[in-house]
C-alpha atoms as a PDB file:
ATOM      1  CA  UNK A   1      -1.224  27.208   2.883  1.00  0.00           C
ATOM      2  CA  UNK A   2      -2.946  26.355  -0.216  1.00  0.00           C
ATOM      3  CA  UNK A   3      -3.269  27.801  -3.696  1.00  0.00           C
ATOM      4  CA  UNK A   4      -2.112  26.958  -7.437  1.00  0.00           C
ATOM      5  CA  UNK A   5       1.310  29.075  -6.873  1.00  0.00           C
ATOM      6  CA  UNK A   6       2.113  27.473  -3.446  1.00  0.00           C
ATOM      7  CA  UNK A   7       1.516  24.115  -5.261  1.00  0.00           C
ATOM      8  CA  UNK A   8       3.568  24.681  -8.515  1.00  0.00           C
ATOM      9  CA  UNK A   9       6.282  26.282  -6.069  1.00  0.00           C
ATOM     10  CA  UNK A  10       6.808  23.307  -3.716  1.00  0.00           C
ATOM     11  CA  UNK A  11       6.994  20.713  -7.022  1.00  0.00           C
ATOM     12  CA  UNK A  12       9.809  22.956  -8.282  1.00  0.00           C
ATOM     13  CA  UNK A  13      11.013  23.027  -5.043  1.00  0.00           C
ATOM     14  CA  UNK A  14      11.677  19.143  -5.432  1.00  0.00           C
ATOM     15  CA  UNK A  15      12.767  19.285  -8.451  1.00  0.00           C
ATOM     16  CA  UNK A  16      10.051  19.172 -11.020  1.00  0.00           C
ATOM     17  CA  UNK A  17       9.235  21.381 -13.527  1.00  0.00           C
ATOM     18  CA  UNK A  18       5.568  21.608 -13.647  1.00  0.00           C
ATOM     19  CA  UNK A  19       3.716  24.315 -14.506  1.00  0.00           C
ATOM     20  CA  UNK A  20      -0.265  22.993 -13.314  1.00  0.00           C
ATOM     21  CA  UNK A  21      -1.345  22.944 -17.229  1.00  0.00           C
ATOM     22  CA  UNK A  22      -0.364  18.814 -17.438  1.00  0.00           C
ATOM     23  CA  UNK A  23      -2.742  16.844 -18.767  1.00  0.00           C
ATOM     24  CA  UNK A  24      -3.069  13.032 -19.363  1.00  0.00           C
ATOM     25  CA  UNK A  25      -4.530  11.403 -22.192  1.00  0.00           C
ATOM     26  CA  UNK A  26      -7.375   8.712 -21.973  1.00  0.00           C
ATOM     27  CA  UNK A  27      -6.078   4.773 -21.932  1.00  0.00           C
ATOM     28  CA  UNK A  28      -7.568   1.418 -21.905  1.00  0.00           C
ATOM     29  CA  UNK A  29      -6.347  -1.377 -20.190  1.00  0.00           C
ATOM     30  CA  UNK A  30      -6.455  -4.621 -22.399  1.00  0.00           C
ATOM     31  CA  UNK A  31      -8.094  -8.038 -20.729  1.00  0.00           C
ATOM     32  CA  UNK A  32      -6.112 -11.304 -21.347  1.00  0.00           C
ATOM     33  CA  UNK A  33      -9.168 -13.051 -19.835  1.00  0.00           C
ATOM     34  CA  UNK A  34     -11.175 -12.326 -22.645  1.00  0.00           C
ATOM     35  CA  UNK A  35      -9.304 -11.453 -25.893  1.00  0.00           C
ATOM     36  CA  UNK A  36      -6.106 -10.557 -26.957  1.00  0.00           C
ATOM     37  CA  UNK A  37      -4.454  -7.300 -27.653  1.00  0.00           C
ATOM     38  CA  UNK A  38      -4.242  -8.023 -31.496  1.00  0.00           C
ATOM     39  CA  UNK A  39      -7.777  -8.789 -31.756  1.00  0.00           C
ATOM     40  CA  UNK A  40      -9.440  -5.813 -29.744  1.00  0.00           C
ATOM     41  CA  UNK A  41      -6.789  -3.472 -31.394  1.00  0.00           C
ATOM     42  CA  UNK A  42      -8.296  -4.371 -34.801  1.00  0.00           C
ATOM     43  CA  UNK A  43     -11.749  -3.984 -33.784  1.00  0.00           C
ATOM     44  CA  UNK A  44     -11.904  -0.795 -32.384  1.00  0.00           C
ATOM     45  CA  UNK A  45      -9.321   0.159 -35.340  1.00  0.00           C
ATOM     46  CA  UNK A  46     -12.358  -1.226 -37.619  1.00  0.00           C
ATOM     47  CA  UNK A  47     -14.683   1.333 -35.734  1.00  0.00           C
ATOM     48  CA  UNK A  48     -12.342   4.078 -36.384  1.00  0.00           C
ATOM     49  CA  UNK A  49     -10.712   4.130 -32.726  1.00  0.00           C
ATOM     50  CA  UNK A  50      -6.942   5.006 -33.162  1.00  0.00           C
ATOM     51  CA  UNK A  51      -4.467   3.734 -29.954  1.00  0.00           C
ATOM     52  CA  UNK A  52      -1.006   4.164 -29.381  1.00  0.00           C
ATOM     53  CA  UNK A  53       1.071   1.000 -27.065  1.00  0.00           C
ATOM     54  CA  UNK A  54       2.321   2.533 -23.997  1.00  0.00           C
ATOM     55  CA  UNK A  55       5.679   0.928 -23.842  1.00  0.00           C
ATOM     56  CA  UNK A  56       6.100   0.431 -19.946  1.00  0.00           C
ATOM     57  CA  UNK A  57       2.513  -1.090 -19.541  1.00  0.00           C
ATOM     58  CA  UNK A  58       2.104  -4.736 -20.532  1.00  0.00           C
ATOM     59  CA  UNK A  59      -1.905  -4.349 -21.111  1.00  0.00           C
ATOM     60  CA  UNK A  60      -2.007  -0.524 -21.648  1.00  0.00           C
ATOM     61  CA  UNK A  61      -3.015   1.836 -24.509  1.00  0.00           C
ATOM     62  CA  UNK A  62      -3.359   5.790 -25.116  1.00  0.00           C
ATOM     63  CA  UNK A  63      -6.214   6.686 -27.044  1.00  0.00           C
ATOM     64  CA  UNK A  64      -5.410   8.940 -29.641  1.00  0.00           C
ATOM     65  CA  UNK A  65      -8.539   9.212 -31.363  1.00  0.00           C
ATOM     66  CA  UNK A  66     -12.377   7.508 -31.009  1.00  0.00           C
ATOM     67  CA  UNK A  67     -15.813   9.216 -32.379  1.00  0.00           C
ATOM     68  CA  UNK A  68     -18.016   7.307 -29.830  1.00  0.00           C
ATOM     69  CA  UNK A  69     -17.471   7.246 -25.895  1.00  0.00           C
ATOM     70  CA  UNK A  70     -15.244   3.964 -25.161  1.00  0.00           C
ATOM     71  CA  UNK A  71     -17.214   3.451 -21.803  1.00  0.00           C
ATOM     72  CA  UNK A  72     -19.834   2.781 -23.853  1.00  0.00           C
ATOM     73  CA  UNK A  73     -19.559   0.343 -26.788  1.00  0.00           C
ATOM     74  CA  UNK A  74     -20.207  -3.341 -26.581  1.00  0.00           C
ATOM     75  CA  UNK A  75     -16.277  -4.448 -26.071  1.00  0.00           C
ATOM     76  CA  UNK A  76     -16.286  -2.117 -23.352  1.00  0.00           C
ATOM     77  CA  UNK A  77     -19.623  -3.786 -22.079  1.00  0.00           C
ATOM     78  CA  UNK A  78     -18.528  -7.782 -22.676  1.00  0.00           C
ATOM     79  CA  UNK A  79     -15.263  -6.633 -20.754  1.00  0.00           C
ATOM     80  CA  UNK A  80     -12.899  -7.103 -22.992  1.00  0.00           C
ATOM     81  CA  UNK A  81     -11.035  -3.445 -22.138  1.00  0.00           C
ATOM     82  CA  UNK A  82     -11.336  -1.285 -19.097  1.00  0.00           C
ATOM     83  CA  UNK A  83     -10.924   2.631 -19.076  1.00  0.00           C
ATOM     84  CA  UNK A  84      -7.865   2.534 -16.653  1.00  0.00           C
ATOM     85  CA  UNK A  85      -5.299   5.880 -16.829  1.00  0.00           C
ATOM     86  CA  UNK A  86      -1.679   5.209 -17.907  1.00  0.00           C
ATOM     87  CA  UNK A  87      -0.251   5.589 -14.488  1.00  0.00           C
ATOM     88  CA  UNK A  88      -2.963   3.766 -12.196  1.00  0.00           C
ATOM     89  CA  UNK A  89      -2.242   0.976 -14.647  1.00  0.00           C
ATOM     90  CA  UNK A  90       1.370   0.270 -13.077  1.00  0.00           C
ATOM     91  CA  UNK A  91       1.129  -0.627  -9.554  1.00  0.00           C
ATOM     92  CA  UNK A  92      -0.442  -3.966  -9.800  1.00  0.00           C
ATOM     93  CA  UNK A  93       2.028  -4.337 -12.964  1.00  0.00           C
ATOM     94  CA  UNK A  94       4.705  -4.095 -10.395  1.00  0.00           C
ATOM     95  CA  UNK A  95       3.186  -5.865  -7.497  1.00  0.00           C
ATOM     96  CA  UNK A  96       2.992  -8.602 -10.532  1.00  0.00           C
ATOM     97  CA  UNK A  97       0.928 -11.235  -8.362  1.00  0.00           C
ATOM     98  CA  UNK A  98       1.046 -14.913  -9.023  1.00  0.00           C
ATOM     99  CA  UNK A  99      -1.796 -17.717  -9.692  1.00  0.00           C
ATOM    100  CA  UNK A 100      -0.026 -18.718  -6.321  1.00  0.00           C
ATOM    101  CA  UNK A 101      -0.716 -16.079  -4.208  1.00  0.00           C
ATOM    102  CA  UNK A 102      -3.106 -14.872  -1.837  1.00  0.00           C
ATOM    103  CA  UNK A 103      -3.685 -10.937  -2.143  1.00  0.00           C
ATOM    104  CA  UNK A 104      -5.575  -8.213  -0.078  1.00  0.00           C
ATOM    105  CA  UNK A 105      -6.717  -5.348  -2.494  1.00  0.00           C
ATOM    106  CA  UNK A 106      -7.487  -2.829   0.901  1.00  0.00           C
ATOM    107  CA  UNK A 107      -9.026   0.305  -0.956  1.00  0.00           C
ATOM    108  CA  UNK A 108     -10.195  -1.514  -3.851  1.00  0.00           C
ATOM    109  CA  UNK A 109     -13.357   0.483  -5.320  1.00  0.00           C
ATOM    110  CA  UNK A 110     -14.141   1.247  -8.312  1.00  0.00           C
ATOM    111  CA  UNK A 111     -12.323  -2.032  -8.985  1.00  0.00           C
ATOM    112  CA  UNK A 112      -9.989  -1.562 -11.724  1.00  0.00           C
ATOM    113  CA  UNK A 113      -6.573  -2.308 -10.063  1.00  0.00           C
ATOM    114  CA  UNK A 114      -8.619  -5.322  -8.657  1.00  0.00           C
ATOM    115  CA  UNK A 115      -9.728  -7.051 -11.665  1.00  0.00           C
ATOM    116  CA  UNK A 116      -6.070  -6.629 -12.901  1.00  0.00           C
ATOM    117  CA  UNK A 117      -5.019  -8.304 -10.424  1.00  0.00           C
ATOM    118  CA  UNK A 118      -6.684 -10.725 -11.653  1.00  0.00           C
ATOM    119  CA  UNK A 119      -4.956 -11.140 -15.072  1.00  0.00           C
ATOM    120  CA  UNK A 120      -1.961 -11.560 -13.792  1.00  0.00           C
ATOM    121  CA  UNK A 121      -3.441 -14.461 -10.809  1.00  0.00           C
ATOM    122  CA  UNK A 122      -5.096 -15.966 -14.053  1.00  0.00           C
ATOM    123  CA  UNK A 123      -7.812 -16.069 -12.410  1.00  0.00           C
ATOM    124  CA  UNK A 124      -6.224 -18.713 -10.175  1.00  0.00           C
ATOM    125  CA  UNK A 125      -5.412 -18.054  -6.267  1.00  0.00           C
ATOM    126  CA  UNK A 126      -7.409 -15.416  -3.936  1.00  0.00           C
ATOM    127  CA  UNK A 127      -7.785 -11.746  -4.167  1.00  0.00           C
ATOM    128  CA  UNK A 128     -10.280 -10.329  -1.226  1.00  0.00           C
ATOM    129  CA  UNK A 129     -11.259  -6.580  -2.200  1.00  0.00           C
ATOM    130  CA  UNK A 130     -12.746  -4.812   0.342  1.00  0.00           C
ATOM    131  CA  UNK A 131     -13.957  -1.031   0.691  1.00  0.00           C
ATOM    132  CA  UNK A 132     -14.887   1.275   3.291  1.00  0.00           C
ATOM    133  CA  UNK A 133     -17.577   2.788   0.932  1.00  0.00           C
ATOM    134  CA  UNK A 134     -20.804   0.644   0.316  1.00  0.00           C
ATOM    135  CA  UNK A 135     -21.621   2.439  -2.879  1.00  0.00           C
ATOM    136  CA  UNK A 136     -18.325   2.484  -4.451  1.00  0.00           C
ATOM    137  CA  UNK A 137     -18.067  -1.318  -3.930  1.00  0.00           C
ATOM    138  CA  UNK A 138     -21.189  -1.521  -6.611  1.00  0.00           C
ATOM    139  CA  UNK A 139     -18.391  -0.818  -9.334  1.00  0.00           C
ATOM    140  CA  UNK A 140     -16.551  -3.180  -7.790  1.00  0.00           C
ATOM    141  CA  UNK A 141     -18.837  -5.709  -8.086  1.00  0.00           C
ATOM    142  CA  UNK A 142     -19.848  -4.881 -11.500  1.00  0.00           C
ATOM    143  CA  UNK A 143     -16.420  -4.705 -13.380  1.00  0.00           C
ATOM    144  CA  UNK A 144     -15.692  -8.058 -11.860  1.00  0.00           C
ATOM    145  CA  UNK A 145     -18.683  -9.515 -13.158  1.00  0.00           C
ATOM    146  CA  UNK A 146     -18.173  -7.687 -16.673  1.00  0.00           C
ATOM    147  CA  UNK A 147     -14.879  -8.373 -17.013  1.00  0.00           C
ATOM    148  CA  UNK A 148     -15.031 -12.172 -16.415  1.00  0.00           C
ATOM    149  CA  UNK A 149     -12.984 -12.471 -12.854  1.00  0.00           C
ATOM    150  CA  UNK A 150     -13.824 -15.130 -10.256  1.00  0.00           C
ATOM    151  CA  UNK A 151     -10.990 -15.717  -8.171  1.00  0.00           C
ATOM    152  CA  UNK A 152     -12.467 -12.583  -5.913  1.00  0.00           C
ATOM    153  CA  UNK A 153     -13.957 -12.328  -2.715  1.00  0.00           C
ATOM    154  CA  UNK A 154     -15.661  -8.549  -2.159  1.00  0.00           C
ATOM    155  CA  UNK A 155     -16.395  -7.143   1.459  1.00  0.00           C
ATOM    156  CA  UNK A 156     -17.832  -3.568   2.818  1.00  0.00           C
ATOM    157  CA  UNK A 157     -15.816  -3.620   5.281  1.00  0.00           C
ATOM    158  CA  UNK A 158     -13.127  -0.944   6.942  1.00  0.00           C
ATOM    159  CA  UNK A 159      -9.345  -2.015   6.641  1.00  0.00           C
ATOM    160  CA  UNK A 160      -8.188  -0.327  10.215  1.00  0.00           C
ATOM    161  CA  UNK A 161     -11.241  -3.142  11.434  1.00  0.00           C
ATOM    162  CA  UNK A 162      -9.438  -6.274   9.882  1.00  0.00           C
ATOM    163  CA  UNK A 163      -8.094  -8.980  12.162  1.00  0.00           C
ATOM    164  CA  UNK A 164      -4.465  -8.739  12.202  1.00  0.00           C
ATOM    165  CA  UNK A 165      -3.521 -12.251  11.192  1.00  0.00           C
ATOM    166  CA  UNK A 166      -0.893 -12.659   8.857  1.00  0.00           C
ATOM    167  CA  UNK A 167      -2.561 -14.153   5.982  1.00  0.00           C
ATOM    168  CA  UNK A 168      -1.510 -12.316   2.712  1.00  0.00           C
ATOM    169  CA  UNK A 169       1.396 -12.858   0.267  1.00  0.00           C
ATOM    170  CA  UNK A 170       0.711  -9.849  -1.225  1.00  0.00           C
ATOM    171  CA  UNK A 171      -1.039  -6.379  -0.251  1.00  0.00           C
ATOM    172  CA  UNK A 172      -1.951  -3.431  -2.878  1.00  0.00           C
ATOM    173  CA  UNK A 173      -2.752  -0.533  -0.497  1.00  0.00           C
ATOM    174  CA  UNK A 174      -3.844   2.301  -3.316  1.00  0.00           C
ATOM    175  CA  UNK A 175      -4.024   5.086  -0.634  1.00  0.00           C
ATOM    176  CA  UNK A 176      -6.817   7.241  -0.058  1.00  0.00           C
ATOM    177  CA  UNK A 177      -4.938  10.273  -1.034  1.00  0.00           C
ATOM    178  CA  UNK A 178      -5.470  13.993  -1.727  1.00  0.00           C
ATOM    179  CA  UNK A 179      -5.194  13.450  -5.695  1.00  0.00           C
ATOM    180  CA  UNK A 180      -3.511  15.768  -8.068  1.00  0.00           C
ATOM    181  CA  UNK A 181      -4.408  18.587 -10.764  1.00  0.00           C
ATOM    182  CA  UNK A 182      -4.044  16.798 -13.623  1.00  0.00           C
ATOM    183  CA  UNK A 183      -7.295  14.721 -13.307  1.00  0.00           C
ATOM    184  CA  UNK A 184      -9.212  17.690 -11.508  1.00  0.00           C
ATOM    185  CA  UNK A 185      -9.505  21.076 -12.999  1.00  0.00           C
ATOM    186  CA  UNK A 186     -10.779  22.583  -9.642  1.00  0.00           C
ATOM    187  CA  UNK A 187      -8.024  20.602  -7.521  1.00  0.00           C
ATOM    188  CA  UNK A 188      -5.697  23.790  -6.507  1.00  0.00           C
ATOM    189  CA  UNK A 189      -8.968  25.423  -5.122  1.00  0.00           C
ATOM    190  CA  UNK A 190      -9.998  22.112  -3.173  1.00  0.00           C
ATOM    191  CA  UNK A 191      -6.481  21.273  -1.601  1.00  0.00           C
ATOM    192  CA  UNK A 192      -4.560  22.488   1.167  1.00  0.00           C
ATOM    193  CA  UNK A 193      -2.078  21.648   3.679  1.00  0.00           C
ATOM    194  CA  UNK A 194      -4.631  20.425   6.153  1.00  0.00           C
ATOM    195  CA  UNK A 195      -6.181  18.046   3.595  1.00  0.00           C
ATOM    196  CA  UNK A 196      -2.565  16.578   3.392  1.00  0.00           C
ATOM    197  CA  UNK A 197      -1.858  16.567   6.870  1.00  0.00           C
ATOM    198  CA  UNK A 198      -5.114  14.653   7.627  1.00  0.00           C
ATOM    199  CA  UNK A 199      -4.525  11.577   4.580  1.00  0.00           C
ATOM    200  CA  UNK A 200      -0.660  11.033   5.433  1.00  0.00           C
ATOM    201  CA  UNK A 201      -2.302  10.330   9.095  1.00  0.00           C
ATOM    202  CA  UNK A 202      -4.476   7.616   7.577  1.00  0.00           C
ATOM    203  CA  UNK A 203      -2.206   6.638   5.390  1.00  0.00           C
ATOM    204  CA  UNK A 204       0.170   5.654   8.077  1.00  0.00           C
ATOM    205  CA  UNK A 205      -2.596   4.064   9.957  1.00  0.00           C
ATOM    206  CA  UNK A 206      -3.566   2.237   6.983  1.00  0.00           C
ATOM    207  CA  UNK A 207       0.099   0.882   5.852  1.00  0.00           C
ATOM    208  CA  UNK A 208       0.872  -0.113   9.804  1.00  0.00           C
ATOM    209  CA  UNK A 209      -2.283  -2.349   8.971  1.00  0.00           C
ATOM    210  CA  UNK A 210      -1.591  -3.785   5.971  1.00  0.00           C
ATOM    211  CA  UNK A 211       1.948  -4.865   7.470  1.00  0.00           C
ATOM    212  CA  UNK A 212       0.081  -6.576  10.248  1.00  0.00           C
ATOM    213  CA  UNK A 213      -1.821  -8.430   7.820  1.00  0.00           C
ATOM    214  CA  UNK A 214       1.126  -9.204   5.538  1.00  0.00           C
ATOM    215  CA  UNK A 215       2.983 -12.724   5.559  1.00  0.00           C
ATOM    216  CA  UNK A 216       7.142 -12.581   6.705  1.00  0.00           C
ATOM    217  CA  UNK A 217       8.657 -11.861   2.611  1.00  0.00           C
ATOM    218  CA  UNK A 218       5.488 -10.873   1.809  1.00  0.00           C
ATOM    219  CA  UNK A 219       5.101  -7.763  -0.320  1.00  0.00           C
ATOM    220  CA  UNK A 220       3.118  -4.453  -0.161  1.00  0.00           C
ATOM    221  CA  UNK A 221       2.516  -2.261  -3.098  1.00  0.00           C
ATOM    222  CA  UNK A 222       1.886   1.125  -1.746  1.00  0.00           C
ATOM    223  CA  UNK A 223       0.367   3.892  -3.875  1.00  0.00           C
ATOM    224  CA  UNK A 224      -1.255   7.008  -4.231  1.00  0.00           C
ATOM    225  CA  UNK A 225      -2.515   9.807  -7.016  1.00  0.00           C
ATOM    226  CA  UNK A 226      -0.701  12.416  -5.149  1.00  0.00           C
ATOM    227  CA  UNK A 227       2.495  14.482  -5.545  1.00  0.00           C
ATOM    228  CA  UNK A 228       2.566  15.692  -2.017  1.00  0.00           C
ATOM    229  CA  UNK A 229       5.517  14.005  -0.275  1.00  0.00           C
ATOM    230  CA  UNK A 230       3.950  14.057   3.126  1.00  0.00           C
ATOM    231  CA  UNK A 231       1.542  11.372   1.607  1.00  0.00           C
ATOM    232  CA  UNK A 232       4.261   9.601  -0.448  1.00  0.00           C
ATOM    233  CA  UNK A 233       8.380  10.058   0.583  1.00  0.00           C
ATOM    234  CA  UNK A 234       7.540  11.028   4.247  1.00  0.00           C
ATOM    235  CA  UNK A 235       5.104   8.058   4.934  1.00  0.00           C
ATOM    236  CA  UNK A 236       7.886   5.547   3.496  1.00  0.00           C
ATOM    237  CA  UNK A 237      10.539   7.518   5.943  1.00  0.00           C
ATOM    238  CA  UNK A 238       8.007   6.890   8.827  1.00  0.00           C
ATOM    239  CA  UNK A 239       7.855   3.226   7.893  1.00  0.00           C
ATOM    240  CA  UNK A 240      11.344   2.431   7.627  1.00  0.00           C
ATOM    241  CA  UNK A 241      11.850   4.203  11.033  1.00  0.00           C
ATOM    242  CA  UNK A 242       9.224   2.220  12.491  1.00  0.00           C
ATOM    243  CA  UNK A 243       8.982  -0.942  11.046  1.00  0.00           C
ATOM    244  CA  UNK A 244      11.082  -4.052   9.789  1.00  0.00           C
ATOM    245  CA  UNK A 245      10.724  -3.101   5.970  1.00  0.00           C
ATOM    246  CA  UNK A 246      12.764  -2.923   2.664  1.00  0.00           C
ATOM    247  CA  UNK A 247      11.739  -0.630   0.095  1.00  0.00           C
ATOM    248  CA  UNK A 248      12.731  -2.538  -3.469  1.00  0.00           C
ATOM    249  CA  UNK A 249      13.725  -0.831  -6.791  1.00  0.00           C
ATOM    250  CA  UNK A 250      11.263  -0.148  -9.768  1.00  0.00           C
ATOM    251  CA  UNK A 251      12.006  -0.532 -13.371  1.00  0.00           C
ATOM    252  CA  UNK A 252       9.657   1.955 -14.793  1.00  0.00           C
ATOM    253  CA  UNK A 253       9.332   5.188 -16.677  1.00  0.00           C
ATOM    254  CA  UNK A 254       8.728   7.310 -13.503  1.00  0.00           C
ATOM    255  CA  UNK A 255      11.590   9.297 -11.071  1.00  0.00           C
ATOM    256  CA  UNK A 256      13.326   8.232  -8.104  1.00  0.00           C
ATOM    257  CA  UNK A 257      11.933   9.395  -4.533  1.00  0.00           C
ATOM    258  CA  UNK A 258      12.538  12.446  -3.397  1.00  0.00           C
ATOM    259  CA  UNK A 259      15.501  12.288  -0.534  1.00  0.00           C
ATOM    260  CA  UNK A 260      15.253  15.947   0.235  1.00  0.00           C
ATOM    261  CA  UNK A 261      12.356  18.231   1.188  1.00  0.00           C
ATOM    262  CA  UNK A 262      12.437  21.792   3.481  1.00  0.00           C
ATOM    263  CA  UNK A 263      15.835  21.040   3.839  1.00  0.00           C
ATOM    264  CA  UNK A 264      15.810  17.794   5.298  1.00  0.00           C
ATOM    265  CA  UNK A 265      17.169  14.508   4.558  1.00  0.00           C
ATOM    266  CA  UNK A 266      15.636  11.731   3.659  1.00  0.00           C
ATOM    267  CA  UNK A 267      16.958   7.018   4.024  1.00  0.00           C
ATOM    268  CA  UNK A 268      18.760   6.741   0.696  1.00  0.00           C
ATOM    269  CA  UNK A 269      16.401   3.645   0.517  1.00  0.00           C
ATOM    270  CA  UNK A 270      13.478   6.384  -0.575  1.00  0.00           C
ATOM    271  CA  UNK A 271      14.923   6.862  -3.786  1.00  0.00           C
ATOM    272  CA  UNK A 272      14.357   3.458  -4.271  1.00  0.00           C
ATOM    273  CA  UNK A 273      10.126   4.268  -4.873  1.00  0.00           C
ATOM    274  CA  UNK A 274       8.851   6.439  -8.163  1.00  0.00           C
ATOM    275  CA  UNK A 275       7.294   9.304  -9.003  1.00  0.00           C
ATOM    276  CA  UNK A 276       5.090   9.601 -11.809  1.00  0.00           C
ATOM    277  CA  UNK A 277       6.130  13.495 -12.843  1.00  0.00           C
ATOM    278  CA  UNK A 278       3.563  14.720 -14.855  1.00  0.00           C
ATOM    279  CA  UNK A 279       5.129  17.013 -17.565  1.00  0.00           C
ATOM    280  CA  UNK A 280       7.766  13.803 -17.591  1.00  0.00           C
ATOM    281  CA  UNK A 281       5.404  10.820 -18.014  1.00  0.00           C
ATOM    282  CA  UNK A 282       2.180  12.266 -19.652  1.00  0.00           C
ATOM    283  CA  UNK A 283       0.409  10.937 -17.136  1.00  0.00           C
ATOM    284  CA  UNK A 284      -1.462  12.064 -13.696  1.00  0.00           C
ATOM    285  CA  UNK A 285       0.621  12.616 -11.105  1.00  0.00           C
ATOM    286  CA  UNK A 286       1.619   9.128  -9.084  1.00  0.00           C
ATOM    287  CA  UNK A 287       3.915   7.609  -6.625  1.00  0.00           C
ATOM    288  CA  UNK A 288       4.572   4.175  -5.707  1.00  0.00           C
ATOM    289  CA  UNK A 289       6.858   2.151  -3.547  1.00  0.00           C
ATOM    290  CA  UNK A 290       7.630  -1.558  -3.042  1.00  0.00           C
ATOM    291  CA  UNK A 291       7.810  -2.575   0.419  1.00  0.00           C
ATOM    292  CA  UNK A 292       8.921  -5.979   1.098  1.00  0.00           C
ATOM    293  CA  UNK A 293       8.487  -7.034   5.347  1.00  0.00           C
ATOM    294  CA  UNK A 294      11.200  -8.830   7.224  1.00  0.00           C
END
């Protein structure tokens, strides 16, 4: 089962009215490390760059206009803004970690959610990032360095491999996930219901880990780029019927979680994660969901 009409038909199916045209606009990501928003927001505005606050980000802004490539300019270069998409921008935002803390970015490359991470640590406390992909870690390594972070320890390394010790106050698991249209142009012809299938199994591997490696209170951020609730609302129904978890409210501009799908229902507790609707938000498709371990 695969193709743009089965797609659009199980969103509406849940709810949504999407129609597979969304789009999101590009956003930048503002680093407190280096400058402040009012004084990168007048110098690209000098160079003709025109942004737009998104209210429900703390660091975040659409761009509404530039005549040069923003990956490409010197402020880009010295770090003082990544290229970061509205909704990728929010799960760290509400993991909110603390100088205090101790956090285990497990799927970490190309390192943006990582070194914003770090903004909120202040550079204080640990953050290990570690990847399963050697080459993908390179842009790890290289937005750290460019965007001034050192409270980060980076390892090529598999997550399922990790020593289960109980070590972290705070996980961000950001899925491996089948991804959504909006960002993708060719997704509907890439995607079918195997490909789901085959990342909710990892996924549930992956979050069994990360609860293994999580501290009694601690707190897991779970999140993906997909809209398929087999990967998102299903994986949180597994955990809470397998595990010792809470999932926690959001205050944040997506939807509830869905707590119905082929005519099954789902914990009430599910509602308590969000979905990023695209023809709602303006952004990508995205899910996320707050799981706290007892």
């Amino acid at each position: 089962m695969s193709g743009r009409d089965w797609f659009i038909e199980r969103y509406r199916a849940m709810g949504s009215s999407l129609t597979g045209d969304e789009t999101t606009p590009q956003a930048i990501r503002v680093n407190p490390l280096k400058t402040s928003h009012e004084e990168l927001v007048n110098t690209l505005t000098d160079q003709e760059v025109k942004l737009e606050k998104i209210s429900y980000l703390d660091h975040g802004y659409r761009v509404l206009e530039s005549p040069f490539s923003l990956g490409a300019n010197i402020e880009y270069l010295l770090g003082l803004y990544s290229l970061q998409e509205a909704a990728s921008q929010y799960p760290i935002q509400a993991l909110n970690p603390f100088p205090s803390d101790t956090l285990l970015d497990m799927a970490s490359a190309p390192g943006g959610k990582t070194t914003q991470a770090s903004v909120y640590m202040q550079n204080k406390g640990i953050i290990v990032a570690i990847d399963i992909s050697r080459s993908r870690l390179y842009a790890t390594e290289n937005n750290v360095e460019r965007c001034g972070v050192t409270n980060i320890s980076i390892h090529h390394v598999d997550a399922l491999e990790l020593s289960e010790d109980p070590v972290f106050t705070k996980i961000l698991l950001d899925a491996p996930c089948s991804g959504n249209y909006v960002t993708d142009p060719y997704w509907f012809k890439k995607r079918n219901q195997i490909d789901i299938e085959h990342n909710a199994g990892l996924q549930k591997m992956l979050l069994s880990k990360a609860l293994k490696l999580l501290k009694p209170q601690g707190v897991l951020l779970y999140s993906t780029c997909s809209l398929e609730p087999e990967e998102n609302e299903l994986n949180m129904q597994w955990l809470l019927d397998n595990h010792d978890v809470n999932l926690m409210p959001f205050d944040g501009p997506g939807s509830p979680g869905v707590t119905e799908f082929n005519n099954s229902s789902l914990d009430d507790e599910i509602s308590n994660c969000m979905r990023f609707w695209p023809d709602e938000t303006g952004t990508q498709g995205f899910f996320v969901a707050k799981v706290v371990k007892i």
